[in-house]
N, C-alpha and C. Protein backbone atom coordinates (compact mmCIF):
# COMPACT_ATOMS: atom_id res chain seq x y z
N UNK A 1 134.54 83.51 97.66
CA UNK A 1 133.22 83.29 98.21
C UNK A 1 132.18 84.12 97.44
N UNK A 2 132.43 85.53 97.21
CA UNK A 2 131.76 86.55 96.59
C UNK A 2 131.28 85.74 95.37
N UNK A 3 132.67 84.94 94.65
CA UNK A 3 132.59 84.70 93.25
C UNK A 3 131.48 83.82 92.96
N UNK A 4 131.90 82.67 93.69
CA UNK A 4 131.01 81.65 93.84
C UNK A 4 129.25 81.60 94.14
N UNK A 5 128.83 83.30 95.11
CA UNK A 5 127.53 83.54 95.31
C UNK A 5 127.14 84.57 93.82
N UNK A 6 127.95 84.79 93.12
CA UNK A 6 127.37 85.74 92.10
C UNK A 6 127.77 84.84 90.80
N UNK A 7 128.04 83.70 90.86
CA UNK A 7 127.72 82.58 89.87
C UNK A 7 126.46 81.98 90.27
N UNK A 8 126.46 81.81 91.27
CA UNK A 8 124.89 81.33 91.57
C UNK A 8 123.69 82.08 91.59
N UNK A 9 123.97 83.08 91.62
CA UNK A 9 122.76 84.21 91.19
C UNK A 9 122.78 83.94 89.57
N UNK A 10 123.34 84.60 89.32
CA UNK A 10 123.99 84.47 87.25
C UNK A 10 123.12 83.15 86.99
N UNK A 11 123.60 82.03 87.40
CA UNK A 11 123.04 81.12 86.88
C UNK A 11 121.83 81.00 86.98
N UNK A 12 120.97 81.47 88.24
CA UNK A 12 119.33 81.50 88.81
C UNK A 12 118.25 82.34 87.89
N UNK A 13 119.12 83.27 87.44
CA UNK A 13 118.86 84.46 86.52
C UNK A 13 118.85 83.42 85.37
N UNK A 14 119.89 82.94 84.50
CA UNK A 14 119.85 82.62 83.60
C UNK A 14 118.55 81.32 83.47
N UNK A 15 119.01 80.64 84.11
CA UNK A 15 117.91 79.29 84.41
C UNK A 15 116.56 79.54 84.64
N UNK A 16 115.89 79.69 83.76
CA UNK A 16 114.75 80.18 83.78
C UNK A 16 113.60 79.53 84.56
N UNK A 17 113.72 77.79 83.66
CA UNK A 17 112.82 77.02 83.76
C UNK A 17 113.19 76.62 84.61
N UNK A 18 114.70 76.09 85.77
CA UNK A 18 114.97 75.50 86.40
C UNK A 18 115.09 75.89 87.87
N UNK A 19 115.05 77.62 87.43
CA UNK A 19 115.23 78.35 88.88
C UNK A 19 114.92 77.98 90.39
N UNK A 20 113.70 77.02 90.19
CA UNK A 20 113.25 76.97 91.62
C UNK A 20 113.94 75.75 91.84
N UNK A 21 114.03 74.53 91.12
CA UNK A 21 114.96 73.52 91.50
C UNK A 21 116.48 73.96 91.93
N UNK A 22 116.86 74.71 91.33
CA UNK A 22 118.47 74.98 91.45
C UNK A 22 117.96 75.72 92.87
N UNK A 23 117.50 76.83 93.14
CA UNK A 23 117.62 77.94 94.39
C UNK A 23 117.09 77.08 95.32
N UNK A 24 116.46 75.82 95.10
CA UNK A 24 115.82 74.93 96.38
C UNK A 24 117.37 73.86 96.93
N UNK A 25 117.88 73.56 95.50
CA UNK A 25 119.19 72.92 96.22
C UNK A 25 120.36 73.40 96.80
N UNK A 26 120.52 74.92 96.48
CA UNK A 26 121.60 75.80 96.82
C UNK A 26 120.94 75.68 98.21
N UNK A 27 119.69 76.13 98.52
CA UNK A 27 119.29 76.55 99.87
C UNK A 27 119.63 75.21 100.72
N UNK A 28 119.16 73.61 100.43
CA UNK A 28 119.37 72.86 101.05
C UNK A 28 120.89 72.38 101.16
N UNK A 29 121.68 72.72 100.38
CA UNK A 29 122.87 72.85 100.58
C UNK A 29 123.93 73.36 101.40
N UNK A 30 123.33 74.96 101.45
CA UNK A 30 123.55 75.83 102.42
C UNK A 30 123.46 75.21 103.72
N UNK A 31 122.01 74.79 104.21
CA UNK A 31 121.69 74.94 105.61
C UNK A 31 122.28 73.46 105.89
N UNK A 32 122.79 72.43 104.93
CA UNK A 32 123.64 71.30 105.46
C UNK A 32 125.14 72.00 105.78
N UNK A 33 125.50 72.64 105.24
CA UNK A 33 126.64 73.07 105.64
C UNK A 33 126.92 73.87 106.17
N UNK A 34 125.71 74.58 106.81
CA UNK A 34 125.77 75.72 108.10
C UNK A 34 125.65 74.27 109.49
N UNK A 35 125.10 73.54 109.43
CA UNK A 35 124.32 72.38 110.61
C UNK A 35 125.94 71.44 110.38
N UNK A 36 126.29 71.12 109.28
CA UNK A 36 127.75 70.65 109.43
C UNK A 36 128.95 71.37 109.97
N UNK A 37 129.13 72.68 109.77
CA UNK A 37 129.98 73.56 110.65
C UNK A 37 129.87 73.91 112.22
N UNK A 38 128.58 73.79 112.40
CA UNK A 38 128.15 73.86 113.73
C UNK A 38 127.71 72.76 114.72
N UNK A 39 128.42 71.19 114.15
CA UNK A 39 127.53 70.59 114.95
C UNK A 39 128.62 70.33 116.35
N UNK A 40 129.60 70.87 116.48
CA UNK A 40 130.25 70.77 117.83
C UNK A 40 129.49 71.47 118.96
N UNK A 41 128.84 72.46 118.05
CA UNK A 41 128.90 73.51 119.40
C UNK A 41 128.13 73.20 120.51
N UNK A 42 128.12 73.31 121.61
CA UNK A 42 127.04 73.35 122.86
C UNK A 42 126.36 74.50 122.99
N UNK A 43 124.85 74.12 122.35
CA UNK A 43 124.15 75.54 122.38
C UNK A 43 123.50 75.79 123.93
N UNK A 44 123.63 74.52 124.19
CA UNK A 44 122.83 75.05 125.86
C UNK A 44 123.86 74.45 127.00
N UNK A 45 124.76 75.32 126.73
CA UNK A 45 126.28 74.93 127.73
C UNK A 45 126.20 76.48 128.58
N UNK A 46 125.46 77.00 128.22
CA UNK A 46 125.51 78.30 129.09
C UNK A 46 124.54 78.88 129.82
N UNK A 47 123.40 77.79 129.91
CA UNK A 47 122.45 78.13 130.53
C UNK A 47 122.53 77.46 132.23
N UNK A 48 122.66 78.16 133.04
CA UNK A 48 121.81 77.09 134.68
C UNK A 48 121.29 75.44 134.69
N UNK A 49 121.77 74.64 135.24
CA UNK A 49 121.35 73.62 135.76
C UNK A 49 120.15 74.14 136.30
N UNK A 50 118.76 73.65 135.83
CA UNK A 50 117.63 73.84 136.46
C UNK A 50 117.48 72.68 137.56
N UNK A 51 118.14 71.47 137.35
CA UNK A 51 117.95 70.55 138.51
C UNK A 51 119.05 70.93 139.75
N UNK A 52 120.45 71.73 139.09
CA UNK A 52 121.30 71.77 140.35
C UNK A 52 120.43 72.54 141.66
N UNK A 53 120.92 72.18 142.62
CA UNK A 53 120.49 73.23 144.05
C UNK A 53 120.69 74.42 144.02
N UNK A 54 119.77 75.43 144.56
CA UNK A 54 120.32 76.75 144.06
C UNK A 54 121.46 77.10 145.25
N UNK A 55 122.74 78.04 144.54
CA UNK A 55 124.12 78.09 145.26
C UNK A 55 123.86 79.30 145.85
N UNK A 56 123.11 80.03 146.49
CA UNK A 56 123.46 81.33 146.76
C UNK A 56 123.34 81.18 148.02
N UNK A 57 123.87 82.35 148.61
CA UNK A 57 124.15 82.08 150.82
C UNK A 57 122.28 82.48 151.00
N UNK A 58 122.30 82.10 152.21
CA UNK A 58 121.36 82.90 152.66
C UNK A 58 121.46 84.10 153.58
N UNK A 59 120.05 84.47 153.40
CA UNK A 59 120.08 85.95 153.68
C UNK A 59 119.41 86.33 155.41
């Protein structure tokens, strides 16, 4: 993993003229494959039913 992020620096460095194209596709690359690793998850599986009834006894 290390290797692979310090070839892509190396190369960003080297690529002078191309730098911002290459570091714009690494980046869009990245965040497809952060949104592809994560698309199971339930991000709002842990919050309250705001429509359920509220469960608590009374007082």
């Amino acid at each position: 993993m290390f290797s692979v992020l310090y070839s892509l620096i190396y190369m960003l460095l080297r690529l002078e003229d191309n730098a911002l194209l290459v570091g714009a596709v690494a980046s869009f690359v990245a965040v497809a494959v952060a949104m592809y690793l994560t698309r199971s998850i339930d991000w709002y599986g842990s919050l309250p039913d705001a429509t359920a009834p509220n469960q608590q006894p009374a007082a």
